[in-house]
C-alpha atoms as a PDB file:
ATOM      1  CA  UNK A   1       6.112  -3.645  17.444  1.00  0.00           C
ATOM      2  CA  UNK A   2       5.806  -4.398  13.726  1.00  0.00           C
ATOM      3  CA  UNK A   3       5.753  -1.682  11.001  1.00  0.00           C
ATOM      4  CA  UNK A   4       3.421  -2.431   7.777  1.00  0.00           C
ATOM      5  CA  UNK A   5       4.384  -0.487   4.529  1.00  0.00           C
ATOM      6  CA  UNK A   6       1.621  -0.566   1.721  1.00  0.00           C
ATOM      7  CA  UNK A   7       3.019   0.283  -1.434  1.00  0.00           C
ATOM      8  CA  UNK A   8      -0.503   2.000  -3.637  1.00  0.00           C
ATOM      9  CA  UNK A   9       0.041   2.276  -7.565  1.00  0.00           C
ATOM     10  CA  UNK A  10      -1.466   6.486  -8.200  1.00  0.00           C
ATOM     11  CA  UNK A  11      -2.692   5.514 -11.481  1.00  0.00           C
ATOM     12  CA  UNK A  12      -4.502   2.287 -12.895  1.00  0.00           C
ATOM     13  CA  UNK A  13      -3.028  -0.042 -15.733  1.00  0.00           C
ATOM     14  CA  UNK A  14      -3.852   2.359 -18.191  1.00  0.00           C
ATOM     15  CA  UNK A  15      -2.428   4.984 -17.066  1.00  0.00           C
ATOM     16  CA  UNK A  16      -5.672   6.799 -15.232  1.00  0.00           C
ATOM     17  CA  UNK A  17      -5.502   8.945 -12.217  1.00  0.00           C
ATOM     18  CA  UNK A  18      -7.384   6.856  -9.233  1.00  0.00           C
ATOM     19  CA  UNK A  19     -10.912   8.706  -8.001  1.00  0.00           C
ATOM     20  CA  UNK A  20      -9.425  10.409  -4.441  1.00  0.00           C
ATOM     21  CA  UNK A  21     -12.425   8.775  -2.721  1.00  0.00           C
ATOM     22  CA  UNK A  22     -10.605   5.750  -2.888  1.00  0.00           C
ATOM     23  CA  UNK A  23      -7.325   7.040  -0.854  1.00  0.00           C
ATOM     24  CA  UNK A  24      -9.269   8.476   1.321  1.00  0.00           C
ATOM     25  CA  UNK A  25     -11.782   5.041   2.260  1.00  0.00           C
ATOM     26  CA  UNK A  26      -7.948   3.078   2.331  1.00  0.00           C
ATOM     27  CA  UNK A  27      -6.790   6.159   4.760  1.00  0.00           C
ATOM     28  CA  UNK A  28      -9.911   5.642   7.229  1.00  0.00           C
ATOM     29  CA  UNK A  29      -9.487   2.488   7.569  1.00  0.00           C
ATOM     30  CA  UNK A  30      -6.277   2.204   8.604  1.00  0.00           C
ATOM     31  CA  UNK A  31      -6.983   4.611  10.400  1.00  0.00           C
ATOM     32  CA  UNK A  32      -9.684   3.156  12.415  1.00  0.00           C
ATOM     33  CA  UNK A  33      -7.523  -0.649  12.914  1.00  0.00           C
ATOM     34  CA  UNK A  34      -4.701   0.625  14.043  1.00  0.00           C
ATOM     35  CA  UNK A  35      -5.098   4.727  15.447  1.00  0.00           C
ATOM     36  CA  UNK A  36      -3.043   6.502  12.992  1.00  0.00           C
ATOM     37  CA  UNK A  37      -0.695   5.854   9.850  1.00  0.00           C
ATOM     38  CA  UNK A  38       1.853   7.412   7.784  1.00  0.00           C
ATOM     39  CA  UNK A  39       1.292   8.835   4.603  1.00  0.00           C
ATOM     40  CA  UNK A  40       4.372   9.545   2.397  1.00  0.00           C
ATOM     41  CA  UNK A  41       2.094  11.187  -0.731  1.00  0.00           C
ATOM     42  CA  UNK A  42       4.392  14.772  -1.522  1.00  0.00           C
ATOM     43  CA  UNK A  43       6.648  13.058  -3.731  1.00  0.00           C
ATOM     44  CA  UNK A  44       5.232  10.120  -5.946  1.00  0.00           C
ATOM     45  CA  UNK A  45       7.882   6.783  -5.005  1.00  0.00           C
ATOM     46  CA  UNK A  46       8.813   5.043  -8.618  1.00  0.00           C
ATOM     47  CA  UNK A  47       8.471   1.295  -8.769  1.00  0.00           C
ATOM     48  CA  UNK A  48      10.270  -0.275 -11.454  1.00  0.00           C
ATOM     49  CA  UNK A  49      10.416  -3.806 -12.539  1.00  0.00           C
ATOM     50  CA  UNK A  50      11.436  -6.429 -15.361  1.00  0.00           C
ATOM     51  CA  UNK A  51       9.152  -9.291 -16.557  1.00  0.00           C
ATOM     52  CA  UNK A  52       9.182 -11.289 -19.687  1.00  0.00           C
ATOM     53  CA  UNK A  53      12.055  -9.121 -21.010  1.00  0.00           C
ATOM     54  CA  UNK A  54       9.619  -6.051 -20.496  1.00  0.00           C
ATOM     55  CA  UNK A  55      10.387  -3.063 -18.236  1.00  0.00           C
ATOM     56  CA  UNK A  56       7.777  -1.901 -16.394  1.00  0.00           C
ATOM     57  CA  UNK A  57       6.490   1.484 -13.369  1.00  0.00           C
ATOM     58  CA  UNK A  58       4.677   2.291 -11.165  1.00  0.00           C
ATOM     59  CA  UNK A  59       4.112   5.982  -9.356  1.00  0.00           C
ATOM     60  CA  UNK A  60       3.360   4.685  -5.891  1.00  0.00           C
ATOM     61  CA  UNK A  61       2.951   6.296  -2.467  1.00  0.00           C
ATOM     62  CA  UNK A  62       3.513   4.506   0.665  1.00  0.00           C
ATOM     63  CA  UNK A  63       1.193   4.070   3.940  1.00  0.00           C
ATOM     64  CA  UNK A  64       2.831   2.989   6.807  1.00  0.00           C
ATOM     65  CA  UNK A  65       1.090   1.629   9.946  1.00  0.00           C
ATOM     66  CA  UNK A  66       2.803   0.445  13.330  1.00  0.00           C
ATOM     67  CA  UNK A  67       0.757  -2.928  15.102  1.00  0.00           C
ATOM     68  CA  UNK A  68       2.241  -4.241  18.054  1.00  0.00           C
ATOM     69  CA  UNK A  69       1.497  -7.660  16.287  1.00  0.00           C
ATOM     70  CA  UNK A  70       1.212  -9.062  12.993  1.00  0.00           C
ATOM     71  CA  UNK A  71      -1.943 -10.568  11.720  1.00  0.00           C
ATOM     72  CA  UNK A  72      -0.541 -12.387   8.524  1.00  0.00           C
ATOM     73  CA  UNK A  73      -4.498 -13.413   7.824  1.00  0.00           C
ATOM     74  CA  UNK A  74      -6.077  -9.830   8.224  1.00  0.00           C
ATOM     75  CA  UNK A  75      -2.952  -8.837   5.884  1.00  0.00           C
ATOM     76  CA  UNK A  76      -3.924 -11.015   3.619  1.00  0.00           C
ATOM     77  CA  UNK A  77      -7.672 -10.499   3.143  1.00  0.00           C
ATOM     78  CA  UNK A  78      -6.861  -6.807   3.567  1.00  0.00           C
ATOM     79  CA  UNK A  79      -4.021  -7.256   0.423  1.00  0.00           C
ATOM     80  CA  UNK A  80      -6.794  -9.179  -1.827  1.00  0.00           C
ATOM     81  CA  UNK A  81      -9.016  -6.482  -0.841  1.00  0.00           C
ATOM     82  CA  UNK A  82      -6.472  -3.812  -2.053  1.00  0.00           C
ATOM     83  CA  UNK A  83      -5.810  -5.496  -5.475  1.00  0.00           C
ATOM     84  CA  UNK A  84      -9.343  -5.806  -6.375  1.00  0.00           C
ATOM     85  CA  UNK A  85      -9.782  -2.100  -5.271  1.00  0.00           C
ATOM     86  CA  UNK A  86      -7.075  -0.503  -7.466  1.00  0.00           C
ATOM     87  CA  UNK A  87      -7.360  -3.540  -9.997  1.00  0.00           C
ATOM     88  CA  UNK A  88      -3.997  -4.976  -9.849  1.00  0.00           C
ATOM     89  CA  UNK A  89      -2.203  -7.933  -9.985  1.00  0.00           C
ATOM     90  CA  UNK A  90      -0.192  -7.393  -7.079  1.00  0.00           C
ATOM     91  CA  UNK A  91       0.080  -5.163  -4.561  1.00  0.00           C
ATOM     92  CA  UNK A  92       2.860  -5.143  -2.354  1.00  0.00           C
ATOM     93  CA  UNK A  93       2.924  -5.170   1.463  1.00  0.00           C
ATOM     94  CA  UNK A  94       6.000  -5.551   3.379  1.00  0.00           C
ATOM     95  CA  UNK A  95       6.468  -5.755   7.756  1.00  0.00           C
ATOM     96  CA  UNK A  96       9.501  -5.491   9.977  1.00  0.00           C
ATOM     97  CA  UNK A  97       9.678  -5.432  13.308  1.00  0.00           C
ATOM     98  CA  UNK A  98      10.968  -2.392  14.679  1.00  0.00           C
ATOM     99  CA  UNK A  99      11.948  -0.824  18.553  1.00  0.00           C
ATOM    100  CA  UNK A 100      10.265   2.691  19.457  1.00  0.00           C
ATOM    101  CA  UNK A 101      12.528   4.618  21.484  1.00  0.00           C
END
């Protein structure tokens, strides 16, 4: 069983809130590939980086999905999808395999 985490920025390079309708297409399908996900959305994650001697963050909130495979391809259209979306130059996506008890 893999676990997906999809790290999603709250706010756009200049600093404006994203339009909810966005979340909430992202939510559905997720929803519809893979039955269900995990939201974590009460408490805004902060990402924080370095590059070119600059410091740089992020509020983020993580989606989780479980697959009992990983489709690096579908990940990877679905991660160029993403960046256009929220107009970024990254966003992150990060698996593990995990055991359900």
């Amino acid at each position: 069983m893999q676990l997906i985490e999809i790290l999603l920025p709250l706010r756009d390079k200049e600093g404006r809130p994203f339009d909810p309708t966005i979340w909430a297409q992202v939510r559905e399908e997720l929803i519809d590939k893979f039955g269900g996900l995990t939201a974590f959305t009460r408490e805004p994650a902060e990402g924080l980086w370095e590059e070119n001697g600059r410091r740089d963050k992020d509020e983020i909130v993580i989606l989780e999905v479980m697959a009992e495979t990983l489709d690096r391809n579908w990940w990877r259209t679905y991660r160029e999808e993403l960046e256009r979306r929220f107009r970024q130059d990254e966003i992150v996506l990060r698996g593990r395999e995990i055991e359900r008890f």
